[in-house]
Every structure is written in structure tokens, then in C-alpha cells.
Protein backbone atom coordinates (compact mmCIF):
# COMPACT_ATOMS: atom_id res chain seq x y z
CA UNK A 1 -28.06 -6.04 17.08
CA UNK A 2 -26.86 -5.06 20.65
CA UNK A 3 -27.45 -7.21 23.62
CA UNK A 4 -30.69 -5.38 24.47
CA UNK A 5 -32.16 -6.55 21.04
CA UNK A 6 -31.93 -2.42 19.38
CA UNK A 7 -29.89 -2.07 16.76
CA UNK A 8 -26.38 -0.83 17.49
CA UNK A 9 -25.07 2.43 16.21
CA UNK A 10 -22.07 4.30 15.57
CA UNK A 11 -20.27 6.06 18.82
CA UNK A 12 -21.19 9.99 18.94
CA UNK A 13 -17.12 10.25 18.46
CA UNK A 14 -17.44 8.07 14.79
CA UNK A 15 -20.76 10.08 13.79
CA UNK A 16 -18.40 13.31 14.43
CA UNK A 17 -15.93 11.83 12.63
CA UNK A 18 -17.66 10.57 9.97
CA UNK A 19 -19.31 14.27 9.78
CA UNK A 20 -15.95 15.80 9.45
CA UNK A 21 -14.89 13.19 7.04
CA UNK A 22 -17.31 13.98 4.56
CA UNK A 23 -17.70 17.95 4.97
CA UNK A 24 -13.66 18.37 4.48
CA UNK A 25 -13.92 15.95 1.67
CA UNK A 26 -16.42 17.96 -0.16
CA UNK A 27 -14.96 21.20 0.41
CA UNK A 28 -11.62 20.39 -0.43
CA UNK A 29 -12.87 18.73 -3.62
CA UNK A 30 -14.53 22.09 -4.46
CA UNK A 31 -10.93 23.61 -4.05
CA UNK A 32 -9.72 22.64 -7.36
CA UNK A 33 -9.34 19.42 -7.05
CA UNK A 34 -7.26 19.50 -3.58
CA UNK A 35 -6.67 15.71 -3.63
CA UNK A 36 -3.25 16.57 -1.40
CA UNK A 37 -5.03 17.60 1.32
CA UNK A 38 -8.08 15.21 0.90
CA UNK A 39 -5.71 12.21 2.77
CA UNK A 40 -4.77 15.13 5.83
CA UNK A 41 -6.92 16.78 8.30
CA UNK A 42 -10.25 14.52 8.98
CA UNK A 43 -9.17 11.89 6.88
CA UNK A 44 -5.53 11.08 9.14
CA UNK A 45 -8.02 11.39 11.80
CA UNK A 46 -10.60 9.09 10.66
CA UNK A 47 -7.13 6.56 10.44
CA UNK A 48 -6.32 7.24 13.68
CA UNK A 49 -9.52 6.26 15.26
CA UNK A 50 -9.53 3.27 13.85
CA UNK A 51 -5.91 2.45 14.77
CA UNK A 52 -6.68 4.06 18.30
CA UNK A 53 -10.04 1.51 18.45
CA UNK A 54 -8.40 -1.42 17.58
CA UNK A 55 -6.28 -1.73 20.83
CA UNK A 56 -9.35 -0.54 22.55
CA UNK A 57 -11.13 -3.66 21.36
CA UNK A 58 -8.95 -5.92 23.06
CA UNK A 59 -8.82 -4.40 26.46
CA UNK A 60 -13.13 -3.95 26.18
CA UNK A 61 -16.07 -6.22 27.30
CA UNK A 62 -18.28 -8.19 24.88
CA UNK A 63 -21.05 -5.57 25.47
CA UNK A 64 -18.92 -2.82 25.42
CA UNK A 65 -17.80 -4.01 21.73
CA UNK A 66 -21.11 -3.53 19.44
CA UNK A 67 -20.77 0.37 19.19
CA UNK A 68 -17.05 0.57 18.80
CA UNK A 69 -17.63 -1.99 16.07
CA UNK A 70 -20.24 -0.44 14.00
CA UNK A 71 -18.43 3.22 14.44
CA UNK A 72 -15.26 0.98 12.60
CA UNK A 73 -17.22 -0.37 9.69
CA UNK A 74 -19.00 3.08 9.41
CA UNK A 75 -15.64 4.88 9.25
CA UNK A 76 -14.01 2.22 7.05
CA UNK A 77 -17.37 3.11 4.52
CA UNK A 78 -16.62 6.94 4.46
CA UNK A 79 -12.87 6.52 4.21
CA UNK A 80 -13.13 4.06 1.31
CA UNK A 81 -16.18 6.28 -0.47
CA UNK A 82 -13.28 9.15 -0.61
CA UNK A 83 -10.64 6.71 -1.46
CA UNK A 84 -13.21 5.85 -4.66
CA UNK A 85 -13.84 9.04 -5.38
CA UNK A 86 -9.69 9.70 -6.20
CA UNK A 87 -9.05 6.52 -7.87
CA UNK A 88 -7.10 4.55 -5.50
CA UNK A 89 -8.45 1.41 -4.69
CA UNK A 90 -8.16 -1.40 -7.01
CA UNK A 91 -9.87 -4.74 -7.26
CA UNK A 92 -6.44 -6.13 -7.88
CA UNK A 93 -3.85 -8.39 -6.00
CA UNK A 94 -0.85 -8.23 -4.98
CA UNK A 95 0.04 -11.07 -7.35
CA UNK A 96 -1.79 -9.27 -9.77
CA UNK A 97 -0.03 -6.08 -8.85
CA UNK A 98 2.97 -7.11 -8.79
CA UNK A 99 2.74 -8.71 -12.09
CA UNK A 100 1.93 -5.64 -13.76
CA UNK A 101 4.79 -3.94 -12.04
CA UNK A 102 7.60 -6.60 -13.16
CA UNK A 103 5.99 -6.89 -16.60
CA UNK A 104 6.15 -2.37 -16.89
CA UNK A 105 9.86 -2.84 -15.28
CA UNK A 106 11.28 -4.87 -18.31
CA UNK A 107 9.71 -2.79 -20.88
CA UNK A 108 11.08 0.24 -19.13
CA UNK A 109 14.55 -1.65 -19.06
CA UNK A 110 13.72 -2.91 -22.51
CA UNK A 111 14.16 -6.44 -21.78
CA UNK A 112 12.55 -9.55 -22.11
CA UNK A 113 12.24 -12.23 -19.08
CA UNK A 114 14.52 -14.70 -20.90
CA UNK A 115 16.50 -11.48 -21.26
CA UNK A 116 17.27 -10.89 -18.02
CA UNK A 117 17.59 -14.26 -16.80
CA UNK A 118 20.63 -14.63 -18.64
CA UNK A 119 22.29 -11.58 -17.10
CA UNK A 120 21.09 -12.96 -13.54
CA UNK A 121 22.99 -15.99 -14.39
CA UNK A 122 26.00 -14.42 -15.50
CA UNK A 123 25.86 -12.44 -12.24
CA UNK A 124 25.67 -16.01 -10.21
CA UNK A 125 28.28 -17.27 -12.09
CA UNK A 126 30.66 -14.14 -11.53
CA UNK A 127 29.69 -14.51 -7.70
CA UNK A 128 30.72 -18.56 -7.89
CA UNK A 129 33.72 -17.43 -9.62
CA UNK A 130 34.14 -14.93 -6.46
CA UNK A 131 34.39 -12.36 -9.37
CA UNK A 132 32.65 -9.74 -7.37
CA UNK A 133 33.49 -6.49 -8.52
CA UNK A 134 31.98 -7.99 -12.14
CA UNK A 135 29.13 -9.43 -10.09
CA UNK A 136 28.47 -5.91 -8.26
CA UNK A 137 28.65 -4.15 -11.78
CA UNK A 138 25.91 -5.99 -13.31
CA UNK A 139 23.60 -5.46 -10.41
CA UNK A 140 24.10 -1.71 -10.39
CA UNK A 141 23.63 -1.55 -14.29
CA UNK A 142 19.89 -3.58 -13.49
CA UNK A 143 19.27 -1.06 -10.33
CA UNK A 144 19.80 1.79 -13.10
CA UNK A 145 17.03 0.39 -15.48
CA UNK A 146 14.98 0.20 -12.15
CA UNK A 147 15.98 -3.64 -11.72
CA UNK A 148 16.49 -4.77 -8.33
CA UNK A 149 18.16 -8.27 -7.27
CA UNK A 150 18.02 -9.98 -3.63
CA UNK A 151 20.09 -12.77 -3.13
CA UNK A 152 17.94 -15.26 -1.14
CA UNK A 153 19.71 -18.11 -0.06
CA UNK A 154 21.37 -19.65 -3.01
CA UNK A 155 19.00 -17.76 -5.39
CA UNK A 156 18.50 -14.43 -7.19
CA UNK A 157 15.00 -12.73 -6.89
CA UNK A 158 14.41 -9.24 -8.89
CA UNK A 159 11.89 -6.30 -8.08
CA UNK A 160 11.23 -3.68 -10.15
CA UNK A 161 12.28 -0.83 -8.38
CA UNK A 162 12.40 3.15 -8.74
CA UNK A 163 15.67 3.65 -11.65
CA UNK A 164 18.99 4.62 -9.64
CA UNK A 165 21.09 7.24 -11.20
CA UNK A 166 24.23 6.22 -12.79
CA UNK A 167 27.30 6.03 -10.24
């Protein structure tokens, strides 16, 4: 509700946007498929509002706020309607996520967690025995099999990351 007591609505800028959103989206989905240039055009522009809006939000009155708001959650709805629509939002978390990711990483390195923490330890004890070049070999042989390790602090952390070519 707006101060007034009506209900709010959407800016004529977010209904235009919103408009756009949803005509590109269903013409380029009529193009074969064109999920490429779904995310450009009206869709960057929908983003952009929103970014744009947000530093507006700060700078704006309390009863300036209600239609900027509603024109963001409108927005957010269309732009998350196509994001459905292609398959890319998940009801995952980032745990989750990156679970996944670490468990796909050793089977793509074929290795088991106990696996690689005994060549992580062998690394840490080549760097304690200031065996480096040993120590540097190791971790380019994981980064290969799309392994990465970050020394933080006095530990060793891996990532799955994208495979590195062979030096």
C-alpha cells in the first residue's frame, strides 16, 4: 500500500521494461531456441535497472520508495520466470553446490578424498622440507586433473577447478 492508502504499482519505466522483457523473451525463444541472446538486449537491461534503482533507493524519500520498490520485485518476477524457463536456477546451496562440484572433481581426477589427502600431505611435507620444486610439481599435476590447492595460513584447501593443460 502507498501512503495515500491505493495500492502501489510498478513505475511506467518497469512496466516498459517488464513489456520488453517478456516480448524479446518470447520471440527469441521462437528463434530456435536463441537462449544466447535471451540473457542480452531487454534482459541486461532489466539488470541494469535494478542495479541503477538500488543506489536510487538510498538517495530517495520514504514516499518516494513504494513505486521504485514494487517496479524491483516486478522485474526480479519476469527476470527469474525467463531464468526458469532455461534451467538455471536451482534450489540448491552453495554448500550444496559446492559439494557436488568437489565430489564430480575427484571422479574426474579419479580419486578418492582419502586419496588426495595423502598427496596434499606429501605436498606439506615437501614444503616443510623446503623441497619446493617437488612441492610445486605435485600441485601442477592436481591443477591438471582440475585440482586446485590454496595455501591458507598453515593449511591446504582444494577447489575443483577447470583441468590445466599439461606444462
Amino acid at each position: 500500500m502507498s501512503e495515500d492508502g491505493g495500492k502501489a504499482e510498478p513505475t511506467a519505466e518497469a512496466k516498459d521494461i517488464i513489456t520488453k522483457l517478456k516480448s524479446e523473451f518470447d520471440a527469441k525463444m521462437l528463434d530456435d531456441l536463441n537462449t544466447a541472446h535471451i540473457l542480452e538486449g531487454a534482459y541486461k537491461d532489466a539488470l541494469k535497472f535494478i542495479n541503477d534503482s538500488i543506489g536510487k533507493l538510498k538517495k530517495m524519500q520514504k514516499t518516494q520508495r513504494m513505486p521504485l520498490l514494487v517496479s524491483l520485485v516486478e522485474i526480479e518476477k519476469a527476470a527469474k520466470t525467463v531464468l526458469e524457463v532455461l534451467g538455471f536456477t536451482t534450489t540448491l546451496s552453495y554448500t550444496d553446490i559446492l559439494k557436488e562440484m568437489r565430489q564430480k572433481a575427484l571422479t574426474r581426477a579419479k580419486l578418492s578424498e582419502e586419496e588426495l589427502s595423502k598427496i596434499i600431505e606429501e605436498r606439506t611435507m615437501a614444503r616443510k622440507n623446503k623441497e619446493f620444486e617437488k612441492s610445486d610439481e605435485i600441485r601442477a599435476q592436481l591443477t591438471v586433473k582440475g585440482i586446485a590447492l590454496m595455501d591458507v595460513g598453515k593449511e591446504t584447501e582444494w577447489r575443483p577447478c577447470v583441468p590445466s593443460v599439461p606444462a
